[in-house]
N, C-alpha and C. Protein backbone atom coordinates (compact mmCIF):
# COMPACT_ATOMS: atom_id res chain seq x y z
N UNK A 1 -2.30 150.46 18.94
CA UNK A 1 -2.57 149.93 17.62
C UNK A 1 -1.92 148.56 17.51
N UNK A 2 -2.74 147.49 17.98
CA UNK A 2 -1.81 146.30 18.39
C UNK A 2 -1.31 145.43 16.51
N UNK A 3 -1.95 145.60 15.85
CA UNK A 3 -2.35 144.94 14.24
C UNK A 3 -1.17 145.81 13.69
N UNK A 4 -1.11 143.88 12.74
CA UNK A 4 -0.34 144.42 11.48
C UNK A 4 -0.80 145.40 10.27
N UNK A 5 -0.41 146.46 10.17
CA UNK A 5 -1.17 146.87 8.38
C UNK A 5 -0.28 147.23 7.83
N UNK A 6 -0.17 147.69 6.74
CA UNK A 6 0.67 147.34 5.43
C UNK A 6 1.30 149.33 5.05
N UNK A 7 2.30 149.64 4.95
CA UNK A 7 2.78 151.07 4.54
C UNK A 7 1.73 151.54 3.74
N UNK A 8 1.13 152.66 4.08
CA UNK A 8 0.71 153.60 3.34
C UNK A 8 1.11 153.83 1.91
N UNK A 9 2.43 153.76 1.74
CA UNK A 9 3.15 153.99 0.41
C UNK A 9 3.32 152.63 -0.20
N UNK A 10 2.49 151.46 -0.30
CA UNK A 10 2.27 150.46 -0.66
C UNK A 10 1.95 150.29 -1.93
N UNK A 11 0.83 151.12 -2.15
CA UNK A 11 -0.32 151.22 -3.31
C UNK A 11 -0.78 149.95 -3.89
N UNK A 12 -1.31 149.16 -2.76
CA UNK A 12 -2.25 147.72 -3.07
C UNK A 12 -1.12 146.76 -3.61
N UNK A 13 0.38 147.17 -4.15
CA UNK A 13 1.14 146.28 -4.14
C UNK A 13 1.49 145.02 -3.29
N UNK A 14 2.22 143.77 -3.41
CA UNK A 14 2.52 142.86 -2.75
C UNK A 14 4.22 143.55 -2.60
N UNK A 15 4.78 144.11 -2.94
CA UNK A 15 5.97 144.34 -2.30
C UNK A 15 6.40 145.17 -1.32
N UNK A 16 5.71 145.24 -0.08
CA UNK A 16 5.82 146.21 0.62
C UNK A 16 5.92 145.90 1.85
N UNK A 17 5.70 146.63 3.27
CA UNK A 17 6.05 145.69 4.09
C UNK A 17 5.23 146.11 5.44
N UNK A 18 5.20 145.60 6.61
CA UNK A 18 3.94 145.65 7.25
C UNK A 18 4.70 146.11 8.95
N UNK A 19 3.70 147.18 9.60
CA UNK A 19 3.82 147.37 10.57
C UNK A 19 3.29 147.01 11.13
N UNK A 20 3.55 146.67 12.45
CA UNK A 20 3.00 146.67 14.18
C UNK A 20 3.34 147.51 15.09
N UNK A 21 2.75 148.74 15.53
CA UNK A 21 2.84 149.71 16.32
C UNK A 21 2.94 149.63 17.43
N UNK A 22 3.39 149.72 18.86
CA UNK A 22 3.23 149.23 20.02
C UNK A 22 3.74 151.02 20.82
N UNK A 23 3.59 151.14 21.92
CA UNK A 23 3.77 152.21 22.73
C UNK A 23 5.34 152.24 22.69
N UNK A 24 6.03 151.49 22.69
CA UNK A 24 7.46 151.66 22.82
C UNK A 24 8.41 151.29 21.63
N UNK A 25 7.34 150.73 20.48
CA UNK A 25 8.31 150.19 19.70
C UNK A 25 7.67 150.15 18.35
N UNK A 26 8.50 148.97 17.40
CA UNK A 26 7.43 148.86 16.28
C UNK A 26 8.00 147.89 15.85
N UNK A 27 7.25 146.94 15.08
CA UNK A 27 7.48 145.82 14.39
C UNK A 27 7.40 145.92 12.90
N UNK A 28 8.37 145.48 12.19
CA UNK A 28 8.49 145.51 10.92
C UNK A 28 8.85 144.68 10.38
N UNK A 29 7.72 143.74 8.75
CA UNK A 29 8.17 142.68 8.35
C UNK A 29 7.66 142.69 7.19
N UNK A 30 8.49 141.82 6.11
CA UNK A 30 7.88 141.43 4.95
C UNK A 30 6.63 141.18 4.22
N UNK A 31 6.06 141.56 3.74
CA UNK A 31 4.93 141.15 3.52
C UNK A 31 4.87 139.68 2.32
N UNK A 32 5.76 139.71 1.91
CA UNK A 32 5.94 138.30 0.85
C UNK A 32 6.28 137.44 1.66
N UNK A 33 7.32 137.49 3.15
CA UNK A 33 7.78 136.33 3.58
C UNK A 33 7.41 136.63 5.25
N UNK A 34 6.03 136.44 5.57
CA UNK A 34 6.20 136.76 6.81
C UNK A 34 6.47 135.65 7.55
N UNK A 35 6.93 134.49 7.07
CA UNK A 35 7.50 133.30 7.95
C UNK A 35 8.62 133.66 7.86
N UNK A 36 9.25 134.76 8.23
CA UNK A 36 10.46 135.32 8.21
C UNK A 36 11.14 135.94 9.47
N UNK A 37 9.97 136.58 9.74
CA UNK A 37 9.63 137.30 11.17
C UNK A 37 9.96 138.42 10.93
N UNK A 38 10.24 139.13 11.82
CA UNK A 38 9.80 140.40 12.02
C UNK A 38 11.55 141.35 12.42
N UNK A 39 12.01 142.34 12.06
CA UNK A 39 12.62 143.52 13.05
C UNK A 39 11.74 144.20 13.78
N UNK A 40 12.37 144.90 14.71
CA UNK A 40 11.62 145.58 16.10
C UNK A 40 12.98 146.51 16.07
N UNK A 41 12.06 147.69 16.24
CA UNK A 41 13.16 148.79 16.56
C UNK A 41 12.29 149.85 17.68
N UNK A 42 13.11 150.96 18.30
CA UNK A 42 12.22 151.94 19.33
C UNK A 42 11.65 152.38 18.61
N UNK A 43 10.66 152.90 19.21
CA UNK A 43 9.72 154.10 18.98
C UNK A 43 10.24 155.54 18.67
N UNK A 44 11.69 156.12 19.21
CA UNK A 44 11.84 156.94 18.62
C UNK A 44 12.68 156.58 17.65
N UNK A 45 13.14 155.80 16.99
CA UNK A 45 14.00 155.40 15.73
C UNK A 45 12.68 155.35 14.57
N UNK A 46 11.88 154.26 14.83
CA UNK A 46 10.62 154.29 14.29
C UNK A 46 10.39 156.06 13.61
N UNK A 47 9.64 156.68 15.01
CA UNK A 47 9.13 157.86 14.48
C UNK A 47 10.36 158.91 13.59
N UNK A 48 11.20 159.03 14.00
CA UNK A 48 12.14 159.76 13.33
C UNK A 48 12.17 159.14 11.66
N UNK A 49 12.54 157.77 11.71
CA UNK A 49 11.82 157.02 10.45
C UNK A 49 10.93 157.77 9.29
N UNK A 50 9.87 157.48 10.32
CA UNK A 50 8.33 158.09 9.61
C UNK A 50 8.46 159.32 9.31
N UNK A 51 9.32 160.46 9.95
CA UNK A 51 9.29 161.63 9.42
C UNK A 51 9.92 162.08 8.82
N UNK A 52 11.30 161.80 8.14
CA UNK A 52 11.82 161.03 7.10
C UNK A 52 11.63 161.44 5.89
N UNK A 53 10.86 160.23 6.35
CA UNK A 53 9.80 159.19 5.22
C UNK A 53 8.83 160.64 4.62
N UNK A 54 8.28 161.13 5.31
CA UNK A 54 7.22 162.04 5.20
C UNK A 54 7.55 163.40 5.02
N UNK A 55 9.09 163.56 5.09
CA UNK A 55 9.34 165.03 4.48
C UNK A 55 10.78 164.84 3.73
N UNK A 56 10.33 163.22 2.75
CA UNK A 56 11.74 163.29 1.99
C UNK A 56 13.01 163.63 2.31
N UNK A 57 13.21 163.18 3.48
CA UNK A 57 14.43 163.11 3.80
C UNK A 57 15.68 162.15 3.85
N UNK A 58 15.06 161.21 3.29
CA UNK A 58 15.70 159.88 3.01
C UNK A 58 16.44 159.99 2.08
């Protein structure tokens, strides 16, 4: 999934922030300031992240 797209939990807002998926990793950046650049973290930090994220565990 080489493309940026925007969190699911966005809801068409501008304050939210945008992934790049890669096999080993993931890219994560602003969506207001993407002349900002980006964090990059692993893939399993990432996914552990996402599941999280997805069973309120945050």
């Amino acid at each position: 999934m080489n493309e940026w797209h925007k969190s699911s939990y966005s809801d068409g807002s501008e304050n939210c922030v945008e992934i790049r998926e890669h096999a080993d990793r993931a890219d994560v950046r602003d969506t207001k300031n993407r002349a900002a650049g980006h964090i990059t973290v692993d893939a399993a930090a990432w996914n552990a992240f996402v599941r999280a994220v997805k069973t309120d565990a945050l």
